[in-house]
PDB file of N, CA and C in Angstrom:
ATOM      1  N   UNK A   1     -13.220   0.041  -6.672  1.00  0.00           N
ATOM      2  CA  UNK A   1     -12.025  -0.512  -6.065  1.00  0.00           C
ATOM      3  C   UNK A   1     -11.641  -1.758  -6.832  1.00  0.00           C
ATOM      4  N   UNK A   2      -9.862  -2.188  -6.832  1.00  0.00           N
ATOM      5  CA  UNK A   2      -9.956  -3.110  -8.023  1.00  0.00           C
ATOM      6  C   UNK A   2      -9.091  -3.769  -6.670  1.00  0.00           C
ATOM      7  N   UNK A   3      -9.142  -5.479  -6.373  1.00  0.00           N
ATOM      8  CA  UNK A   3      -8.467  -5.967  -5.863  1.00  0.00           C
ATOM      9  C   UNK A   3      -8.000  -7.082  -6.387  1.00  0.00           C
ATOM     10  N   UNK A   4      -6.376  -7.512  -5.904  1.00  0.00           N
ATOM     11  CA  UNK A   4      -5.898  -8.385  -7.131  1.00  0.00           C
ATOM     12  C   UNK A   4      -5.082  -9.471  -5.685  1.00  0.00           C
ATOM     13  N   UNK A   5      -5.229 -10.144  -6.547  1.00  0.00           N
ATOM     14  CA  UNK A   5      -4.608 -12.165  -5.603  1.00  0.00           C
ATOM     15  C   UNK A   5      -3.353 -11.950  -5.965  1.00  0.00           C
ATOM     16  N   UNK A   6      -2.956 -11.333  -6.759  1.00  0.00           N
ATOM     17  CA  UNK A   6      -1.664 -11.461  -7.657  1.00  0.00           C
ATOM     18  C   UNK A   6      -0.889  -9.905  -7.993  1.00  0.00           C
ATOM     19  N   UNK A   7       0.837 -10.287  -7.350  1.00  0.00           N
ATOM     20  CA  UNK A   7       1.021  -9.131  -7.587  1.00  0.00           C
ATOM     21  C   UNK A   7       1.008  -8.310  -9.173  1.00  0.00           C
ATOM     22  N   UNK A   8       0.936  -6.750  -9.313  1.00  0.00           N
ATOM     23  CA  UNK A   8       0.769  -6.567 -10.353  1.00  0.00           C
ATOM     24  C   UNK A   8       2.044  -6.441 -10.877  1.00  0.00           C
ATOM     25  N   UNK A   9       2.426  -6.713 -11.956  1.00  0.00           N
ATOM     26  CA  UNK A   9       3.661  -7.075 -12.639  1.00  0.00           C
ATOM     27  C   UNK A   9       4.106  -5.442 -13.468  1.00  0.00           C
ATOM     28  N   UNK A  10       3.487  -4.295 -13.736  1.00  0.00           N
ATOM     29  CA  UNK A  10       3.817  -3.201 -14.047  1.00  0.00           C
ATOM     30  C   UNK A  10       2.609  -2.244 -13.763  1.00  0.00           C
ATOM     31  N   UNK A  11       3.059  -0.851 -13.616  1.00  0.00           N
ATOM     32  CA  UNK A  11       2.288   0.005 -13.184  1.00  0.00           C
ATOM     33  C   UNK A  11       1.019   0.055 -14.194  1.00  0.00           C
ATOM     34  N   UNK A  12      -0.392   0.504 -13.135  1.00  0.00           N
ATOM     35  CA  UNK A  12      -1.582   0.623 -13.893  1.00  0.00           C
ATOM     36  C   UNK A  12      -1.693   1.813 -14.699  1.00  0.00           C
ATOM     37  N   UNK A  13      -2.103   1.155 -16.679  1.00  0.00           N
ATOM     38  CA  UNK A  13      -2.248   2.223 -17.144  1.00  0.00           C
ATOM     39  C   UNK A  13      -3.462   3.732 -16.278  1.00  0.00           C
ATOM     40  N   UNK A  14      -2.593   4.810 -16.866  1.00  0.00           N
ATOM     41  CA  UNK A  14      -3.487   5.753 -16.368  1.00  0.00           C
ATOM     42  C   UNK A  14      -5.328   6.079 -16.175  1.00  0.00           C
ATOM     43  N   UNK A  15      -5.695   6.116 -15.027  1.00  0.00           N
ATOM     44  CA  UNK A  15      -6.991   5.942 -15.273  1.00  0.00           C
ATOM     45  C   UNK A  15      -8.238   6.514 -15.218  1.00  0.00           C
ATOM     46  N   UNK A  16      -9.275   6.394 -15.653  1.00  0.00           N
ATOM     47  CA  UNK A  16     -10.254   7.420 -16.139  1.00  0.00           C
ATOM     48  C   UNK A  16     -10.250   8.577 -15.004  1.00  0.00           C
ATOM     49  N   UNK A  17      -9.707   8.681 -13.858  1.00  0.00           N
ATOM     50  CA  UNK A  17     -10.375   9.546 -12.476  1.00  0.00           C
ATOM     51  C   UNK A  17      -8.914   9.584 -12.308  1.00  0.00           C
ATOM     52  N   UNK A  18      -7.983   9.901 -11.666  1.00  0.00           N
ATOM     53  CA  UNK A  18      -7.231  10.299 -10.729  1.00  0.00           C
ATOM     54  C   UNK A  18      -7.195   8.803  -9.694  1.00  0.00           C
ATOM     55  N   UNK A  19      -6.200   8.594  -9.642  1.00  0.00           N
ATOM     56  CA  UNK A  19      -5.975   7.659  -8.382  1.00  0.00           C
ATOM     57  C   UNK A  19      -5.435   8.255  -7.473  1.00  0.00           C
ATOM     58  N   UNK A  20      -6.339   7.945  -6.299  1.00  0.00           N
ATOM     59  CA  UNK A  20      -5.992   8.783  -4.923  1.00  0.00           C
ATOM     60  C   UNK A  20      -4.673   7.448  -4.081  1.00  0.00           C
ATOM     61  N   UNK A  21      -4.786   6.399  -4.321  1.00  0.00           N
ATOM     62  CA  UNK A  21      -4.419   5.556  -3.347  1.00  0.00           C
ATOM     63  C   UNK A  21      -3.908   4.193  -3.947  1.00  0.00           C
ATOM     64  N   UNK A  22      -2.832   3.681  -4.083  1.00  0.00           N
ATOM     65  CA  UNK A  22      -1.993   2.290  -4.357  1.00  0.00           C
ATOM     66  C   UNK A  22      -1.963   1.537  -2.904  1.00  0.00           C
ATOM     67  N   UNK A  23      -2.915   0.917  -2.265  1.00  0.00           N
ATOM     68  CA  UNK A  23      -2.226   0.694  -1.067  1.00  0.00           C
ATOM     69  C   UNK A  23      -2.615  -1.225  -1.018  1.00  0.00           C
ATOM     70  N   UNK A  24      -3.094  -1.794   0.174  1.00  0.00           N
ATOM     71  CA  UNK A  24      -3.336  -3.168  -0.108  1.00  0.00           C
ATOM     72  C   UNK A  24      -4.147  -3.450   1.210  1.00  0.00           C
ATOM     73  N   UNK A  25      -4.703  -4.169   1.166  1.00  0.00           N
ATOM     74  CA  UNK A  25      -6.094  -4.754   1.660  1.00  0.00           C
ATOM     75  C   UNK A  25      -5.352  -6.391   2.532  1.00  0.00           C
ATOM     76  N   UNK A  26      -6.122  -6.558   3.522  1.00  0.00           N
ATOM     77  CA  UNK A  26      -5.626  -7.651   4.456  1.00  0.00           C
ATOM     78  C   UNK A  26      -6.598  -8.163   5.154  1.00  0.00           C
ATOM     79  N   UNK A  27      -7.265  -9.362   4.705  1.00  0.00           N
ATOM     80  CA  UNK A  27      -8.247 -10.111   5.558  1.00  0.00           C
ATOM     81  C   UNK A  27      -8.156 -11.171   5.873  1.00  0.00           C
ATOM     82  N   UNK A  28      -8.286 -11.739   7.470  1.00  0.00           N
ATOM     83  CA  UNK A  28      -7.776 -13.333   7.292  1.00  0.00           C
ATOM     84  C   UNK A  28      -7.958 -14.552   5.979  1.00  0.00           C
ATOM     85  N   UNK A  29      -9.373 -13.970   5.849  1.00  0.00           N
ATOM     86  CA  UNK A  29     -10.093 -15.137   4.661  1.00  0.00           C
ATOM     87  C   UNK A  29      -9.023 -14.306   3.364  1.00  0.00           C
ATOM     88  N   UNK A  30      -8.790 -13.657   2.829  1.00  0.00           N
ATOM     89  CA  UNK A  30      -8.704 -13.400   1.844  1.00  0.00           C
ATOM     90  C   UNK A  30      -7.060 -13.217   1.113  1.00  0.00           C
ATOM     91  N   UNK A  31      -6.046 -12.763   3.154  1.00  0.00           N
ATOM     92  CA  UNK A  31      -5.165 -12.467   2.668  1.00  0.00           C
ATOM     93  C   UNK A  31      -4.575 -11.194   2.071  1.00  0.00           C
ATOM     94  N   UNK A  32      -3.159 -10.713   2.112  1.00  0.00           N
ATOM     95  CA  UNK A  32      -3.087  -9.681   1.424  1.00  0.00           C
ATOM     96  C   UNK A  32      -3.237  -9.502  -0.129  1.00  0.00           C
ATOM     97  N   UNK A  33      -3.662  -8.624  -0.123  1.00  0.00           N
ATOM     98  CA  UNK A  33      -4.253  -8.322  -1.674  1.00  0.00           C
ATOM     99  C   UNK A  33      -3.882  -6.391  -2.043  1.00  0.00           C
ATOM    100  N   UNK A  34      -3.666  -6.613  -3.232  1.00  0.00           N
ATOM    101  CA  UNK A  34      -3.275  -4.914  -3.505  1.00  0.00           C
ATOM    102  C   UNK A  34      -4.350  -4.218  -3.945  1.00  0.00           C
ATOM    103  N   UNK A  35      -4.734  -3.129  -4.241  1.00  0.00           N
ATOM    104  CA  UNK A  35      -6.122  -2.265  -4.539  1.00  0.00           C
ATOM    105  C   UNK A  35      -5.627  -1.020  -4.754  1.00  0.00           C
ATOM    106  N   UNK A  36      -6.207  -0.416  -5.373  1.00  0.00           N
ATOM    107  CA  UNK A  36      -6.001   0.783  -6.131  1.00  0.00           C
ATOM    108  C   UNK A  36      -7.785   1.355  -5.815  1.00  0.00           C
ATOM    109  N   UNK A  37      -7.469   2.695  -5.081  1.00  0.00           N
ATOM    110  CA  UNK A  37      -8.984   2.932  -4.466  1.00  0.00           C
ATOM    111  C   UNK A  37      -8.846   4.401  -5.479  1.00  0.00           C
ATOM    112  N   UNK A  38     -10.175   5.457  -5.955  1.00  0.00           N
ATOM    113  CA  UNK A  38     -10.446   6.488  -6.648  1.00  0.00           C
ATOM    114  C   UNK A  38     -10.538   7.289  -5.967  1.00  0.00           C
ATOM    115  N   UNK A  39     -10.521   6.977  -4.300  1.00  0.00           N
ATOM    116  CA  UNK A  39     -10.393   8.402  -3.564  1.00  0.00           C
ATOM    117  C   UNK A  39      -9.341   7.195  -2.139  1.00  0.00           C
ATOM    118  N   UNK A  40      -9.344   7.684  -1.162  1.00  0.00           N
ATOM    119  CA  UNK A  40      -8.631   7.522  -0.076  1.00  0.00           C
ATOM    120  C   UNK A  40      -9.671   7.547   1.327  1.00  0.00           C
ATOM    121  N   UNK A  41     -10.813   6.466   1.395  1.00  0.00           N
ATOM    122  CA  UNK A  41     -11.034   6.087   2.530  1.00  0.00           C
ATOM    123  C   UNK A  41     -10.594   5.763   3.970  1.00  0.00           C
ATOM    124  N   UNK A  42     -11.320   6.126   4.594  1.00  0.00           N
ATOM    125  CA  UNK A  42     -10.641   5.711   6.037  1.00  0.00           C
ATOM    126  C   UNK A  42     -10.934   4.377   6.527  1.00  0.00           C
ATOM    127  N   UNK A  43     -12.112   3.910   5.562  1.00  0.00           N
ATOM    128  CA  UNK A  43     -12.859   2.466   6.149  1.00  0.00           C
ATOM    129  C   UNK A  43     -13.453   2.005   4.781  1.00  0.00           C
ATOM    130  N   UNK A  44     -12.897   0.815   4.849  1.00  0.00           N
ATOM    131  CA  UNK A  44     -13.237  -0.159   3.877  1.00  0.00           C
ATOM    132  C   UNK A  44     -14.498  -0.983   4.574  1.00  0.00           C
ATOM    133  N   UNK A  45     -15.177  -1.851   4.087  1.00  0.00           N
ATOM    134  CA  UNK A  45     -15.768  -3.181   3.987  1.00  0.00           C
ATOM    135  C   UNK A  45     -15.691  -3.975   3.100  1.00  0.00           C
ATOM    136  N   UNK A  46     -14.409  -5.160   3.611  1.00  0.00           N
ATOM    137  CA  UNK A  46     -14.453  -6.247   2.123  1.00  0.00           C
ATOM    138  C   UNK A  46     -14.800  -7.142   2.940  1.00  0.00           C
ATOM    139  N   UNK A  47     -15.233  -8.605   2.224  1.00  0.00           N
ATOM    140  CA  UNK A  47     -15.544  -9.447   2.879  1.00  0.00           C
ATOM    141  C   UNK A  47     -16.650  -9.443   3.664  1.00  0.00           C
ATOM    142  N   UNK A  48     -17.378  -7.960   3.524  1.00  0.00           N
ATOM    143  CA  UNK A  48     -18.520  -8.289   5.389  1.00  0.00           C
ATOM    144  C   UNK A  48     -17.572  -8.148   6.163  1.00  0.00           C
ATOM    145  N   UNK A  49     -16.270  -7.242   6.177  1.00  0.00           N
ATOM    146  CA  UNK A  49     -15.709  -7.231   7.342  1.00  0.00           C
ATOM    147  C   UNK A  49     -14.783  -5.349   7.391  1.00  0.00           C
ATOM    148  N   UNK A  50     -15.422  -4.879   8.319  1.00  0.00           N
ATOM    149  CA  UNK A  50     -15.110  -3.285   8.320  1.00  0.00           C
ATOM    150  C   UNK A  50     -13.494  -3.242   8.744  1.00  0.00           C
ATOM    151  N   UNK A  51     -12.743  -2.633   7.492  1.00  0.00           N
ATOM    152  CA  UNK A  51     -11.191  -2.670   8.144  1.00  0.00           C
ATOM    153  C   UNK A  51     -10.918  -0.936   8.185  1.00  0.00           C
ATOM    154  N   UNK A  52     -10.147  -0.679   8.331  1.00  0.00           N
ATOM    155  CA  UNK A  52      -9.972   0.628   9.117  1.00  0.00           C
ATOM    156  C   UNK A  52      -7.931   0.590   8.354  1.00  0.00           C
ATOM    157  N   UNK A  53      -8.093   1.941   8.120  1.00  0.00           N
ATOM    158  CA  UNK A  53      -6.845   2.858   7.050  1.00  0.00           C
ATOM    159  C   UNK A  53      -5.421   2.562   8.263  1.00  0.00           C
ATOM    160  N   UNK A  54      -4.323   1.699   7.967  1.00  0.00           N
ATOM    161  CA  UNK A  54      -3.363   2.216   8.689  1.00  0.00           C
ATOM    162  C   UNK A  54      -2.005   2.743   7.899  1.00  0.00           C
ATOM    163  N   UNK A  55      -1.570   3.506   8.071  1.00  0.00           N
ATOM    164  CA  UNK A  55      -0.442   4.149   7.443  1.00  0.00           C
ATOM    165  C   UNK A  55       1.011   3.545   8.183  1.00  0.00           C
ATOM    166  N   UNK A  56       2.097   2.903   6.878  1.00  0.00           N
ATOM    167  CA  UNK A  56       3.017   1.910   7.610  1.00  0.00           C
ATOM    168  C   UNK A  56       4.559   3.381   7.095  1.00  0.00           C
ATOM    169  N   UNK A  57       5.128   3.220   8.037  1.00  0.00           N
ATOM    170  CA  UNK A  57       6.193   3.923   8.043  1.00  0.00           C
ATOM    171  C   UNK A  57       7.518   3.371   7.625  1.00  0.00           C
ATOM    172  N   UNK A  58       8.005   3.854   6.636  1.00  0.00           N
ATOM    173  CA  UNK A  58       9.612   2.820   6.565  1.00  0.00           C
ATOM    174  C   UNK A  58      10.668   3.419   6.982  1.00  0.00           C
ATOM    175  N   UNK A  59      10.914   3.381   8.187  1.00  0.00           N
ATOM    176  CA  UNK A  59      12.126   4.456   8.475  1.00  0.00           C
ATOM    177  C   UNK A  59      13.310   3.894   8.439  1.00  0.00           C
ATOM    178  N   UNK A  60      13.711   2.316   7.661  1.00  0.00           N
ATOM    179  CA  UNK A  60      14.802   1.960   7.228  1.00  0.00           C
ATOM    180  C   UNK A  60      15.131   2.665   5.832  1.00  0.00           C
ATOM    181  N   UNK A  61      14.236   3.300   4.969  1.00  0.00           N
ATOM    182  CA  UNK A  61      14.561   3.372   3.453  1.00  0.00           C
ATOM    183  C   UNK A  61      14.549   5.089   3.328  1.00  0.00           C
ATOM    184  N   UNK A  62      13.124   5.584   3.782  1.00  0.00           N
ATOM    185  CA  UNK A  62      12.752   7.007   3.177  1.00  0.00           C
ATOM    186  C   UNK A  62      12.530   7.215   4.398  1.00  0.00           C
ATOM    187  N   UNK A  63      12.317   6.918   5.561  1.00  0.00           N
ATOM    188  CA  UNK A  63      11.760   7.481   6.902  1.00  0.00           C
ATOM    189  C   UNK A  63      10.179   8.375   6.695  1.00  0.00           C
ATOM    190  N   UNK A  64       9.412   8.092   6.108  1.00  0.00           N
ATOM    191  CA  UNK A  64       8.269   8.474   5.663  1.00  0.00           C
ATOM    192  C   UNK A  64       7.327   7.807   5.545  1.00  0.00           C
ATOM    193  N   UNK A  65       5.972   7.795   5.836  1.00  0.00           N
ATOM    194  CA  UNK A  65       4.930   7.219   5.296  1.00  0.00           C
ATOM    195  C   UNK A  65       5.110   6.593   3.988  1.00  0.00           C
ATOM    196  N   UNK A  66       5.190   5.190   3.520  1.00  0.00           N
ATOM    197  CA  UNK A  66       5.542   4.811   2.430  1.00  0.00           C
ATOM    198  C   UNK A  66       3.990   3.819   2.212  1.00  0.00           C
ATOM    199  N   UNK A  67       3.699   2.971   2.719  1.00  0.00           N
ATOM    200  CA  UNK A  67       2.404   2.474   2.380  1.00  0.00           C
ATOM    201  C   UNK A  67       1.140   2.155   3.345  1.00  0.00           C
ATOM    202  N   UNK A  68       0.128   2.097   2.682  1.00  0.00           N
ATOM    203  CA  UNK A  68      -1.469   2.177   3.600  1.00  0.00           C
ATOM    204  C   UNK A  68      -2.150   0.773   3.062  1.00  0.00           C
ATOM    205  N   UNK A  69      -2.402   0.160   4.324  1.00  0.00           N
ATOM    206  CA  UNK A  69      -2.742  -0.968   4.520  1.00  0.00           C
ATOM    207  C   UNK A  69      -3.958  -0.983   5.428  1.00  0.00           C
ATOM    208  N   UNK A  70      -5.509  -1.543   4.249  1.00  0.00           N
ATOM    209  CA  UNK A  70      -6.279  -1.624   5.403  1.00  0.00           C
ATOM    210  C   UNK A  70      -6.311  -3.073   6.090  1.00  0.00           C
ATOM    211  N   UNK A  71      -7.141  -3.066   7.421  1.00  0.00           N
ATOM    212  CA  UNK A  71      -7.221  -4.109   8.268  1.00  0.00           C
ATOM    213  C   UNK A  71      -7.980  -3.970   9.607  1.00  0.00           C
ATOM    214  N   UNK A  72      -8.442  -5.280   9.937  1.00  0.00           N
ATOM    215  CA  UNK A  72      -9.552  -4.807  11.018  1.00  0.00           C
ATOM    216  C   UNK A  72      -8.940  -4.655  12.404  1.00  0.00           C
ATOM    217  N   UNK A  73      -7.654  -4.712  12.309  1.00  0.00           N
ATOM    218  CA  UNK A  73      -6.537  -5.211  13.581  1.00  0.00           C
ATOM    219  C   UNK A  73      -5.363  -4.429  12.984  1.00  0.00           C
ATOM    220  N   UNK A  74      -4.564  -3.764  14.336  1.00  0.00           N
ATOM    221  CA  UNK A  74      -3.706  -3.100  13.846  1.00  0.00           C
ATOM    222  C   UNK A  74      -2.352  -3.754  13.310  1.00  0.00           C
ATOM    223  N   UNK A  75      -2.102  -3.797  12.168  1.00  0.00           N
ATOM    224  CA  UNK A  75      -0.693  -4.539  10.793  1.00  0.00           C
ATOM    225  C   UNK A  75       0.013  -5.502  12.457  1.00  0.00           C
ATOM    226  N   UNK A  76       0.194  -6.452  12.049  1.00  0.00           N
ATOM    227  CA  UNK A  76       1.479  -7.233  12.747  1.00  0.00           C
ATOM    228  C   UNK A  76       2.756  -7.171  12.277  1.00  0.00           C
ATOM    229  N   UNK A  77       3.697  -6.972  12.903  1.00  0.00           N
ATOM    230  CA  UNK A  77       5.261  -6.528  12.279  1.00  0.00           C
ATOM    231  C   UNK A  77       5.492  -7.304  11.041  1.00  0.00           C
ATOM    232  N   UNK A  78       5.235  -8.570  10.947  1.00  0.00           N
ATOM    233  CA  UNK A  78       5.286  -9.630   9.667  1.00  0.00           C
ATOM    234  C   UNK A  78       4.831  -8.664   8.652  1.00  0.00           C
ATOM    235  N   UNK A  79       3.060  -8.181   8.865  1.00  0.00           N
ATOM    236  CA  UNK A  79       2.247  -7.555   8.364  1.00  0.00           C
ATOM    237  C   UNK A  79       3.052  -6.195   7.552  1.00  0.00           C
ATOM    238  N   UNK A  80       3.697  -5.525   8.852  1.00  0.00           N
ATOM    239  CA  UNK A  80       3.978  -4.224   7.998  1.00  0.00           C
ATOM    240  C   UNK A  80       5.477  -4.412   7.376  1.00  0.00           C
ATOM    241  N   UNK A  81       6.288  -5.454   7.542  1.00  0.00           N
ATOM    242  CA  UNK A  81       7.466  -5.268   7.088  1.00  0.00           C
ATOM    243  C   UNK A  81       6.843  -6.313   5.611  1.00  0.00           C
ATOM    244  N   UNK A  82       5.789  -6.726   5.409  1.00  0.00           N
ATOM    245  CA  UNK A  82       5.480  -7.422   4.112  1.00  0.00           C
ATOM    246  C   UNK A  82       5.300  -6.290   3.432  1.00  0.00           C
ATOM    247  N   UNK A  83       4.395  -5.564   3.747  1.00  0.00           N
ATOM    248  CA  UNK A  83       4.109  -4.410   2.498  1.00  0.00           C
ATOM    249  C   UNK A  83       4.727  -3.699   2.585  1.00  0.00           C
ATOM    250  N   UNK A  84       5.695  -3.307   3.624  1.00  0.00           N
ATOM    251  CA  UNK A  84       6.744  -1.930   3.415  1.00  0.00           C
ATOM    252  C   UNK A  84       7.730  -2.200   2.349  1.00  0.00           C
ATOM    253  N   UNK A  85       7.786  -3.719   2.379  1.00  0.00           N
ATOM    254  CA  UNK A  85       8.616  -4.552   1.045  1.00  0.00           C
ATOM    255  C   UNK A  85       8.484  -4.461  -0.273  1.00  0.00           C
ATOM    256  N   UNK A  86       6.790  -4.783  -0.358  1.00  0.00           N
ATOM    257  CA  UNK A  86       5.992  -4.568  -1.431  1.00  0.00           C
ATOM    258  C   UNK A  86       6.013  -3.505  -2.008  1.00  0.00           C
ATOM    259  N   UNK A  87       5.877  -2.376  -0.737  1.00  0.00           N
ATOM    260  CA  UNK A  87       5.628  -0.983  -1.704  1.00  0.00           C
ATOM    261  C   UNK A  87       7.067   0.220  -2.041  1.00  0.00           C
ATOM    262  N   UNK A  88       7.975  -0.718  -1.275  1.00  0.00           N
ATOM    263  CA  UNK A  88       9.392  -0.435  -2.067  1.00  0.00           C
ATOM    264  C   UNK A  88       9.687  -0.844  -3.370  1.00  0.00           C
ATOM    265  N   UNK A  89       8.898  -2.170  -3.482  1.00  0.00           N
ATOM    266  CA  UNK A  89       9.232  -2.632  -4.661  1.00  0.00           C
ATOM    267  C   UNK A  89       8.447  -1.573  -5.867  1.00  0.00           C
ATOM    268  N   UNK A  90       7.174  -1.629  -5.126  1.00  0.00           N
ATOM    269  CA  UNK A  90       6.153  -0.752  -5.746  1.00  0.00           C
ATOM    270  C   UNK A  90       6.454   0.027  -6.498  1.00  0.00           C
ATOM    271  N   UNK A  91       7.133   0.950  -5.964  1.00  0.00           N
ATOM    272  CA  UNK A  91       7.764   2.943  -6.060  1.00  0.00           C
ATOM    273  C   UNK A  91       9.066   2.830  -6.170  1.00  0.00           C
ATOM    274  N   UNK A  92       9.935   1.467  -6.686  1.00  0.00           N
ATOM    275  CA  UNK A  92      11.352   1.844  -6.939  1.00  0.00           C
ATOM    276  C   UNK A  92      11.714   2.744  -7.735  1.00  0.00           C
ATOM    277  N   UNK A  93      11.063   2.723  -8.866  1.00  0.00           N
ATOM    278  CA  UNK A  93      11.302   3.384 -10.160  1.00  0.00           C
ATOM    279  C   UNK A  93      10.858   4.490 -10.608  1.00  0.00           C
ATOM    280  N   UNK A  94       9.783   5.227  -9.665  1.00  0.00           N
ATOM    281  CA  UNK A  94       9.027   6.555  -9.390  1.00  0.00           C
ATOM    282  C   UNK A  94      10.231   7.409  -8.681  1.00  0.00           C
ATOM    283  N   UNK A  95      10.217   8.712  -9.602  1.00  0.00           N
ATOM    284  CA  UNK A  95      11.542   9.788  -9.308  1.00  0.00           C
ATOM    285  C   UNK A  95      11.193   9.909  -7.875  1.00  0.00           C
ATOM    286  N   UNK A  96       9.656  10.521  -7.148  1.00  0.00           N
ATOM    287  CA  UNK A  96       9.864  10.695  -5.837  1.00  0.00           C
ATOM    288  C   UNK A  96      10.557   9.820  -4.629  1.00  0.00           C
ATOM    289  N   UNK A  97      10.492   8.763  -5.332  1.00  0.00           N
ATOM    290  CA  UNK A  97      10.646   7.631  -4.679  1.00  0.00           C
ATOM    291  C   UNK A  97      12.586   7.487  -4.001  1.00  0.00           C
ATOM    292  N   UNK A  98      12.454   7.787  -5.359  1.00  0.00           N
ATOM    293  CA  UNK A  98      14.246   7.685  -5.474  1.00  0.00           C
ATOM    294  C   UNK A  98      14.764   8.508  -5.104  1.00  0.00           C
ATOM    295  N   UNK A  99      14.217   9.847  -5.344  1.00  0.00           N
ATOM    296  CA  UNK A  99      14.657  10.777  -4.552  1.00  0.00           C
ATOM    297  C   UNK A  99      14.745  11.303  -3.063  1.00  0.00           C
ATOM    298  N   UNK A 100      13.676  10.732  -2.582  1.00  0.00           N
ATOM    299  CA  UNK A 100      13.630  10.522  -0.650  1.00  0.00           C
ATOM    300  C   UNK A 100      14.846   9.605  -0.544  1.00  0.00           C
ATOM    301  N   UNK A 101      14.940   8.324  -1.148  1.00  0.00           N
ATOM    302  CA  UNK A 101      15.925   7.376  -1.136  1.00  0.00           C
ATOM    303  C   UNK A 101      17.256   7.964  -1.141  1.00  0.00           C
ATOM    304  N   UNK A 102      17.892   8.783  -1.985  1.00  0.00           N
ATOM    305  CA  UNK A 102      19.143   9.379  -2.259  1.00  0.00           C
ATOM    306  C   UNK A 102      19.355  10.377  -0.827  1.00  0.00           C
ATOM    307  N   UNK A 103      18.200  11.389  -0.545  1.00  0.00           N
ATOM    308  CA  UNK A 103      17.813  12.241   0.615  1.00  0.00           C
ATOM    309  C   UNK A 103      18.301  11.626   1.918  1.00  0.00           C
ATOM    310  N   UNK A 104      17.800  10.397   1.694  1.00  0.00           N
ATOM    311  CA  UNK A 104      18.307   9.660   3.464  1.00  0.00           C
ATOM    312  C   UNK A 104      19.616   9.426   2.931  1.00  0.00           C
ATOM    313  N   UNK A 105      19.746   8.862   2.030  1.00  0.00           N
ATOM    314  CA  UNK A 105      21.729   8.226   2.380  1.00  0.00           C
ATOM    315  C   UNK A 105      22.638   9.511   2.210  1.00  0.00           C
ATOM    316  N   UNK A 106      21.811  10.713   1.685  1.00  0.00           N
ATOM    317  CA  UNK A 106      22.973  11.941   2.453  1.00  0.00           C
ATOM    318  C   UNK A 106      23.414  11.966   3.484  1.00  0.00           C
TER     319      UNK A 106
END
């Protein structure tokens, strides 16, 4: 698992395994942080602290599951409208992305 303080400024070159998961990590001490996991857990432990998989919905943009955020507490609206932000920004430029996007404003 790779976790970063800082957003990443362009997509990660391709990597040795398959990436199952772009999502971001949330601990009081630590803060949100982004991570790139090799498979798709349901339960993390960072920190010494067991957070648990939640899936954030953007039904202003794509109306779809758009990003997964772990945490030991379920996302606070601040919480999920931060990374639903993030991971718009994330996937602007990814065809699927754009294409759910075009899909809703039909």
């Amino acid at each position: 698992m790779e976790l970063r303080t800082q957003p990443r400024q362009s997509r990660p070159s391709r990597p040795a395994r398959p990436v199952a998961s772009e999502c971001w990590v949330y601990t009081p001490d630590g803060g949100l942080r982004e991570a790139i996991l090799a498979c798709g857990p349901t339960t993390l432990i960072v920190d010494g602290q067991p957070l648990r998989q939640w899936c954030l919905i953007d039904r202003a943009m794509v109306d779809c599951a758009l990003a997964i955020v772990y945490a030991a507490e379920p996302p606070s609206r601040e919480l999920r409208e931060r990374v639903t932000g993030l991971a718009r920004l994330r996937f602007a430029n990814r065809s699927w992305f754009r294409a759910l996007s075009m899909e809703r404003e039909a």
